[in-house]
N, C-alpha and C. Protein backbone atom coordinates (compact mmCIF):
# COMPACT_ATOMS: atom_id res chain seq x y z
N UNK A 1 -38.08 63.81 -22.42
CA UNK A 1 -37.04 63.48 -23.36
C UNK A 1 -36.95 64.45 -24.53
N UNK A 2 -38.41 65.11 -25.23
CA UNK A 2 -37.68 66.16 -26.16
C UNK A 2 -36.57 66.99 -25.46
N UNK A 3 -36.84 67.59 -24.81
CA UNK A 3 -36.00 68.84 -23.66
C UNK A 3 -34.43 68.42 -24.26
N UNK A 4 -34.28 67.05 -23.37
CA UNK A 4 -33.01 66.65 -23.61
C UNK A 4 -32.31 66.04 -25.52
N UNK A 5 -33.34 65.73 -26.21
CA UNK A 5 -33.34 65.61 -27.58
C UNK A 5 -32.74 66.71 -28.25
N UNK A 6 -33.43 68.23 -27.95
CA UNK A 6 -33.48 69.16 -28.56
C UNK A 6 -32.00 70.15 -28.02
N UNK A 7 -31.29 70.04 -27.04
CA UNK A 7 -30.37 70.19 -26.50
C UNK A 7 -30.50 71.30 -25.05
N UNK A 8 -32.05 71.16 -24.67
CA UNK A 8 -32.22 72.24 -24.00
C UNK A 8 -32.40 72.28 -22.56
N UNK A 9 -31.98 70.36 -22.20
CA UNK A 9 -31.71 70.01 -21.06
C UNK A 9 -30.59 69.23 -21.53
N UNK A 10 -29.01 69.69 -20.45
CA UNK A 10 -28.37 68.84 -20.35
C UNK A 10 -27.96 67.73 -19.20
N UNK A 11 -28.03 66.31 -19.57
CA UNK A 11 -28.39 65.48 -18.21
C UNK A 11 -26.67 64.89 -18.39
N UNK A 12 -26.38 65.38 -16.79
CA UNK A 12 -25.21 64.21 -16.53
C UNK A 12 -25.23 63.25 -15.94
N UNK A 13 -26.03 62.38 -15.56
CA UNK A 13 -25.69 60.98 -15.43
C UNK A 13 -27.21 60.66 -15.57
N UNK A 14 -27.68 58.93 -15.56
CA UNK A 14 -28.81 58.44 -15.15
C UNK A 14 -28.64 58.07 -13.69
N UNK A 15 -29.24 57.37 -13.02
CA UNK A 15 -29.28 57.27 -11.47
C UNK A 15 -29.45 55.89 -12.22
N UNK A 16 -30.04 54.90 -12.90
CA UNK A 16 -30.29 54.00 -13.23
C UNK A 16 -28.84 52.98 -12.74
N UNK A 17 -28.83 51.50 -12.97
CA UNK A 17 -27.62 50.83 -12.94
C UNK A 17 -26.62 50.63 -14.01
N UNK A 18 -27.74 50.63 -15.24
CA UNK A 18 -27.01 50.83 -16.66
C UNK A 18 -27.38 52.15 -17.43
N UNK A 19 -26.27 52.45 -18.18
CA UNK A 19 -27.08 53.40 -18.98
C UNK A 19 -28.26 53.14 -19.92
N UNK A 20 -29.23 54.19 -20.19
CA UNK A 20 -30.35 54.49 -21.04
C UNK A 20 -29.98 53.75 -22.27
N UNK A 21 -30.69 53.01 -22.82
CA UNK A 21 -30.35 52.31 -24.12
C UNK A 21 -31.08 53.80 -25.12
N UNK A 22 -31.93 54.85 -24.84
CA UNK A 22 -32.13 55.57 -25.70
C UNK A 22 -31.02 56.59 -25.79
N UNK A 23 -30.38 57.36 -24.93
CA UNK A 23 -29.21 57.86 -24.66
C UNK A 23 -27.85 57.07 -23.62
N UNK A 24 -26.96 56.27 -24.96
CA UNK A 24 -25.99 55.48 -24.48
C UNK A 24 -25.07 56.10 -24.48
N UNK A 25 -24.66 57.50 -24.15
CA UNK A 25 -23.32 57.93 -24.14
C UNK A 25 -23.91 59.00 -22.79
N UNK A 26 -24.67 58.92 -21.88
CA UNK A 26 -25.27 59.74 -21.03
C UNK A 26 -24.77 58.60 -19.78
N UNK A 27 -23.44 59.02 -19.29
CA UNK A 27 -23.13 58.01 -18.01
C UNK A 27 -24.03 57.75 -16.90
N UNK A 28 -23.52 56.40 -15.90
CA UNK A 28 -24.24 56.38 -15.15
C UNK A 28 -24.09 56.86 -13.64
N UNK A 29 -24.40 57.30 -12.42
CA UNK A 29 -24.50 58.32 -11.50
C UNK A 29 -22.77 57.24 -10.95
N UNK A 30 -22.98 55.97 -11.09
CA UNK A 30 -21.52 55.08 -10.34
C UNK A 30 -20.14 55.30 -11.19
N UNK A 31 -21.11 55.94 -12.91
CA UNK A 31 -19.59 55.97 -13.32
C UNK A 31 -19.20 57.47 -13.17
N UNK A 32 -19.91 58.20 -12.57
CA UNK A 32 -19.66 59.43 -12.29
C UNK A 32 -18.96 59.89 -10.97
N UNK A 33 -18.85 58.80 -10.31
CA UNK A 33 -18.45 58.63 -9.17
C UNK A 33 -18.73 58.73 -7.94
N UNK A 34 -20.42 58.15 -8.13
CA UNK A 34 -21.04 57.85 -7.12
C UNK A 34 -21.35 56.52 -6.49
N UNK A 35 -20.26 55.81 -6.36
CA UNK A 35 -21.04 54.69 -6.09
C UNK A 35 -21.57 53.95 -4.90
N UNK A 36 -22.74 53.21 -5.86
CA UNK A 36 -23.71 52.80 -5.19
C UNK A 36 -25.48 53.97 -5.54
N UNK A 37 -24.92 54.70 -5.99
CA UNK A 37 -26.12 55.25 -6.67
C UNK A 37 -27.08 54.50 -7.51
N UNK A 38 -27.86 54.02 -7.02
CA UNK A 38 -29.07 53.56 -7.94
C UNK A 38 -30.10 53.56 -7.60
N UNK A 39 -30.72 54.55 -8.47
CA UNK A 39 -32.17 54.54 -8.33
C UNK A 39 -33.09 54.44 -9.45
N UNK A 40 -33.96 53.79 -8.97
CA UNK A 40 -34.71 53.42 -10.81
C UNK A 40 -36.40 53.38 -10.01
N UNK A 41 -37.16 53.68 -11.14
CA UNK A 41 -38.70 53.71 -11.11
C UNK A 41 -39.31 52.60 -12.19
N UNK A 42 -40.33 52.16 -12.02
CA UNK A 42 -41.22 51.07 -12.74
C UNK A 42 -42.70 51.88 -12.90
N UNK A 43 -43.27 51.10 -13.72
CA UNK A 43 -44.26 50.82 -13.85
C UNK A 43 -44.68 49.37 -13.98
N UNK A 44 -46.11 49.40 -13.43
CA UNK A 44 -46.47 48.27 -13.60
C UNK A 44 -48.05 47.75 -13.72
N UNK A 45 -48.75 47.00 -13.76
CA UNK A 45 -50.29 46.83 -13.44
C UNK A 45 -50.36 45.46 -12.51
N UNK A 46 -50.82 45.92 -11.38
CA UNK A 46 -51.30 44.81 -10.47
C UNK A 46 -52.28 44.80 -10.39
N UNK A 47 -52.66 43.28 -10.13
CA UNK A 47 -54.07 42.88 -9.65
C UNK A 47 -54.48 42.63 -8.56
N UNK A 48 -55.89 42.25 -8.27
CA UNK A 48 -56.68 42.16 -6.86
C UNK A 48 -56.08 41.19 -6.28
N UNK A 49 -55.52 41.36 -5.27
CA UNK A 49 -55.70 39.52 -4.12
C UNK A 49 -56.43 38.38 -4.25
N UNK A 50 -55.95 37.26 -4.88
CA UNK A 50 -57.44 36.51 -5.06
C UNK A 50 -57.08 36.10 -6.40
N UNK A 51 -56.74 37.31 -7.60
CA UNK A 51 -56.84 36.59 -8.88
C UNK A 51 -56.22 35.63 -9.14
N UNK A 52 -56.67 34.60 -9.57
CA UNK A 52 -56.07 33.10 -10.05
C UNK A 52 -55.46 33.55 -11.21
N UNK A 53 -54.29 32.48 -10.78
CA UNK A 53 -53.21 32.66 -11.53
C UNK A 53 -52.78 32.53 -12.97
N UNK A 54 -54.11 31.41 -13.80
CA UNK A 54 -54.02 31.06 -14.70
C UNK A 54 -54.09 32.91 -15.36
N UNK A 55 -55.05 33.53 -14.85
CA UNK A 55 -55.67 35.37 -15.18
C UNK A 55 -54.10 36.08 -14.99
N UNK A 56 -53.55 35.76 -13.88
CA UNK A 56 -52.28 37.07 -13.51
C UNK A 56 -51.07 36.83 -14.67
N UNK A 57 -51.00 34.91 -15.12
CA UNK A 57 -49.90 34.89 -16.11
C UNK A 57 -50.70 35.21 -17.57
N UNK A 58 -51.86 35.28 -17.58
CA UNK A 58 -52.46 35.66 -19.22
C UNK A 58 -51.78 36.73 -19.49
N UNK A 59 -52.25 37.99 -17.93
CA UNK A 59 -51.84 39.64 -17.94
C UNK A 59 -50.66 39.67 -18.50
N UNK A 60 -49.62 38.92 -17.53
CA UNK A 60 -48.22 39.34 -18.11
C UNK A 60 -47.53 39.01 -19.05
N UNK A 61 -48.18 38.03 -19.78
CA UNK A 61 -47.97 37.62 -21.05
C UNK A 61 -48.12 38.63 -22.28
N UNK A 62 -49.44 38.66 -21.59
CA UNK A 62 -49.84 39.72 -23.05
C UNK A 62 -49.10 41.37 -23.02
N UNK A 63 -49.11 41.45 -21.44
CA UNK A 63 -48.27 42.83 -21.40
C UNK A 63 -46.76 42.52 -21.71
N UNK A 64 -46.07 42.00 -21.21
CA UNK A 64 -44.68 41.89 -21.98
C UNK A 64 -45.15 41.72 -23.58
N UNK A 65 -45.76 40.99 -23.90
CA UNK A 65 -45.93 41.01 -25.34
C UNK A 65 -45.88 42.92 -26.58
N UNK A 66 -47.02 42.94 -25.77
CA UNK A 66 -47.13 44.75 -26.18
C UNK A 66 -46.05 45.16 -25.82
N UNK A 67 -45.07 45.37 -24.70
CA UNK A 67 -44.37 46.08 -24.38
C UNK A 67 -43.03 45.76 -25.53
N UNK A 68 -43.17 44.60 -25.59
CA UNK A 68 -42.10 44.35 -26.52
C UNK A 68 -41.92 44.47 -28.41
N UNK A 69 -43.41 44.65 -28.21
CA UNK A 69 -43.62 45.10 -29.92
C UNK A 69 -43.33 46.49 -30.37
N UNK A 70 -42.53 46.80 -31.41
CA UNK A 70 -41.86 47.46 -32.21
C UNK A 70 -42.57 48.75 -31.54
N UNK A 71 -43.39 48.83 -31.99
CA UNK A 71 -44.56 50.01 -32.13
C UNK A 71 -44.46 50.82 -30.32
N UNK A 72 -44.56 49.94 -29.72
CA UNK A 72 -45.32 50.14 -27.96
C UNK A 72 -43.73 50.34 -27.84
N UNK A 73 -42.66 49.60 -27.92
CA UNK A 73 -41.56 50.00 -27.13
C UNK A 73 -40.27 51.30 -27.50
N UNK A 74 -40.40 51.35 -29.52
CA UNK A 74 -40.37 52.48 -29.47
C UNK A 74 -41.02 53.76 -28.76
N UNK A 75 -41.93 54.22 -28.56
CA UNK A 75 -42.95 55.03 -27.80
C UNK A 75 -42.24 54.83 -26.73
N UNK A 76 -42.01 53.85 -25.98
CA UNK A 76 -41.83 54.03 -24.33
C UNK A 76 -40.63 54.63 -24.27
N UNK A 77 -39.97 54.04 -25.17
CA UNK A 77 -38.43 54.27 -25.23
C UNK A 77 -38.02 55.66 -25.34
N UNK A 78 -39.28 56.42 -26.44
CA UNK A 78 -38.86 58.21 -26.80
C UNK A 78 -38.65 58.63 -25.55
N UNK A 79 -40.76 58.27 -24.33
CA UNK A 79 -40.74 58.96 -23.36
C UNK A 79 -39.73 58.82 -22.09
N UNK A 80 -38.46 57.99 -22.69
CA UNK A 80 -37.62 57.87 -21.36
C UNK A 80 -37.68 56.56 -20.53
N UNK A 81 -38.58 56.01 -20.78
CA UNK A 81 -38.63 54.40 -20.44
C UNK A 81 -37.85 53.41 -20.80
N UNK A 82 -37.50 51.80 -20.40
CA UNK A 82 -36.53 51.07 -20.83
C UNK A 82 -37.79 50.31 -20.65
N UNK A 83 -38.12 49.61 -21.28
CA UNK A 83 -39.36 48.60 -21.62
C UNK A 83 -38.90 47.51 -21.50
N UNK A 84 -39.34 46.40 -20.38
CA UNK A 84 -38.68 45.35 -20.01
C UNK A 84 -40.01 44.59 -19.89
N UNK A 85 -40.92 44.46 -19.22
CA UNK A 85 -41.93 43.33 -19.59
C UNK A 85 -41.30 41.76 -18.89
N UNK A 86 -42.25 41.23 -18.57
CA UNK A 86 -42.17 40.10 -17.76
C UNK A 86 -42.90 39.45 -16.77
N UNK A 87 -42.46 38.23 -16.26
CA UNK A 87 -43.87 37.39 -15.49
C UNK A 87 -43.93 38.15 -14.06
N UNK A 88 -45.11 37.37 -13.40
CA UNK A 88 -45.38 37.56 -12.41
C UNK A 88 -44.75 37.78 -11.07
N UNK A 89 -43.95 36.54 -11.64
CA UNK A 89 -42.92 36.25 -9.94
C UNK A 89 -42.15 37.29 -10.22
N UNK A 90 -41.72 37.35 -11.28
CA UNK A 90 -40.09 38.59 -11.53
C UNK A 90 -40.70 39.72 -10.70
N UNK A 91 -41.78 40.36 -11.42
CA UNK A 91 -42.44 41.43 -10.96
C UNK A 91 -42.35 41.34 -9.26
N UNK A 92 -42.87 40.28 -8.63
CA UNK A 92 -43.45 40.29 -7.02
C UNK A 92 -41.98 40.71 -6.40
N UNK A 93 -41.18 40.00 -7.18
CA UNK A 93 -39.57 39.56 -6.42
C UNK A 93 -39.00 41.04 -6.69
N UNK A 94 -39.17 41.71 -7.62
CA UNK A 94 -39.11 43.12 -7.77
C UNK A 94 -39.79 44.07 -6.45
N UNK A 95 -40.67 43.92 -6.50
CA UNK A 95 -41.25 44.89 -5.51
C UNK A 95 -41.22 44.46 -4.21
N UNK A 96 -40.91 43.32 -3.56
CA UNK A 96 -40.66 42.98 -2.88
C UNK A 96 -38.83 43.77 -2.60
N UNK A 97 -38.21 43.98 -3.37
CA UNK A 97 -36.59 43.88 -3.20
C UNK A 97 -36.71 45.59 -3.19
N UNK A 98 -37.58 46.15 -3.21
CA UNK A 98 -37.90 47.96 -3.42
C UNK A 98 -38.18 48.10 -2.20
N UNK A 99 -39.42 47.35 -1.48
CA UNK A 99 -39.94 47.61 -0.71
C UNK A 99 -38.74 47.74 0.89
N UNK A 100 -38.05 46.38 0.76
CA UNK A 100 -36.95 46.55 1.43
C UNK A 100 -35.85 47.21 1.73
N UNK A 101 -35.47 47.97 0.33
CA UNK A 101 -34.68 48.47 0.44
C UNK A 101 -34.87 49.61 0.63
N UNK A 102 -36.41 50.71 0.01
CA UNK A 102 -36.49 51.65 0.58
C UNK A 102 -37.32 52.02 1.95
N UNK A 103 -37.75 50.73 2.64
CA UNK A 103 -37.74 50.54 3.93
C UNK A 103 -36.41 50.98 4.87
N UNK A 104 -35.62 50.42 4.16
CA UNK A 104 -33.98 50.66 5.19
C UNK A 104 -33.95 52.23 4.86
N UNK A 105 -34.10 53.29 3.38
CA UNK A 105 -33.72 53.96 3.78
C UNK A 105 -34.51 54.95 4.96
N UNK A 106 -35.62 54.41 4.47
CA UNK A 106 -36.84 55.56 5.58
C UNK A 106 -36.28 55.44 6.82
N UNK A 107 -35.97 54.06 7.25
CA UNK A 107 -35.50 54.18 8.78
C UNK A 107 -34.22 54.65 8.97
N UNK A 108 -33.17 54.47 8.41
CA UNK A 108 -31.88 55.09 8.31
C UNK A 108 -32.34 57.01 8.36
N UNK A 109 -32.98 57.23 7.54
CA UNK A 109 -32.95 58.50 7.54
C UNK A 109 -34.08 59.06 8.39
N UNK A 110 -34.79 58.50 9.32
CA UNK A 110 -36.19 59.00 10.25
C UNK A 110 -37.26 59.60 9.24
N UNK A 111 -37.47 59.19 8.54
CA UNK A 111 -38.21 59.67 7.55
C UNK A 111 -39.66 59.52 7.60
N UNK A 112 -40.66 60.28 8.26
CA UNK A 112 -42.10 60.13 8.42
C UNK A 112 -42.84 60.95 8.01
N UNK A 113 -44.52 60.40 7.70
CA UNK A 113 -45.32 61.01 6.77
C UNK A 113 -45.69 62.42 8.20
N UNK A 114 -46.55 63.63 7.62
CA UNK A 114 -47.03 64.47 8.45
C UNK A 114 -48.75 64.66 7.84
């Protein structure tokens, strides 16, 4: 994000579904006239198989918490991140809905490891 701050990368679209809440006048790849373009990356912290649940909703409590404090989400926000934070299920139902979809494209496109 300096690169693009400083004017020394210019970005035309995000691939994202919405635009960047840090750069809101930086369109998005559908309003550019791609649509159906979306692609987006996460982060996240998972745990072992097994951990009880009362432990997995503490995690995401406290991590949405940080993520959402002033301090932590400015920071994420400089490095290009959209800091969203949230429970467990959201998360599973998330990666679950990735997994599928970039399942279809691997097979659509024959796409294998070497």
């Amino acid at each position: 994000m300096p690169h693009v701050k400083s004017g020394k990368i210019n970005v035309l679209a995000v691939a994202s579904a919405k635009r960047w809440p840090g750069e809101p006048n930086i369109p998005t790849m559908e309003e550019s006239g791609f649509p159906g373009f979306v692609m987006s990356f996460w982060t996240g912290l998972l745990a072992p198989a097994g951990t009880p649940a009362p432990v997995v909703d503490r995690m995401a409590k406290e991590i949405a918490a940080a993520t959402r404090s002033p301090d932590v989400a400015k920071k994420l926000t400089d490095l290009g991140f959209v800091p969203v934070g949230g429970n467990s299920e959201d998360f599973r139902k998330l990666i679950e809905r990735d997994i599928a979809r970039y399942g279809q494209i691997v097979k659509a496109g024959k796409i294998t490891l070497d």
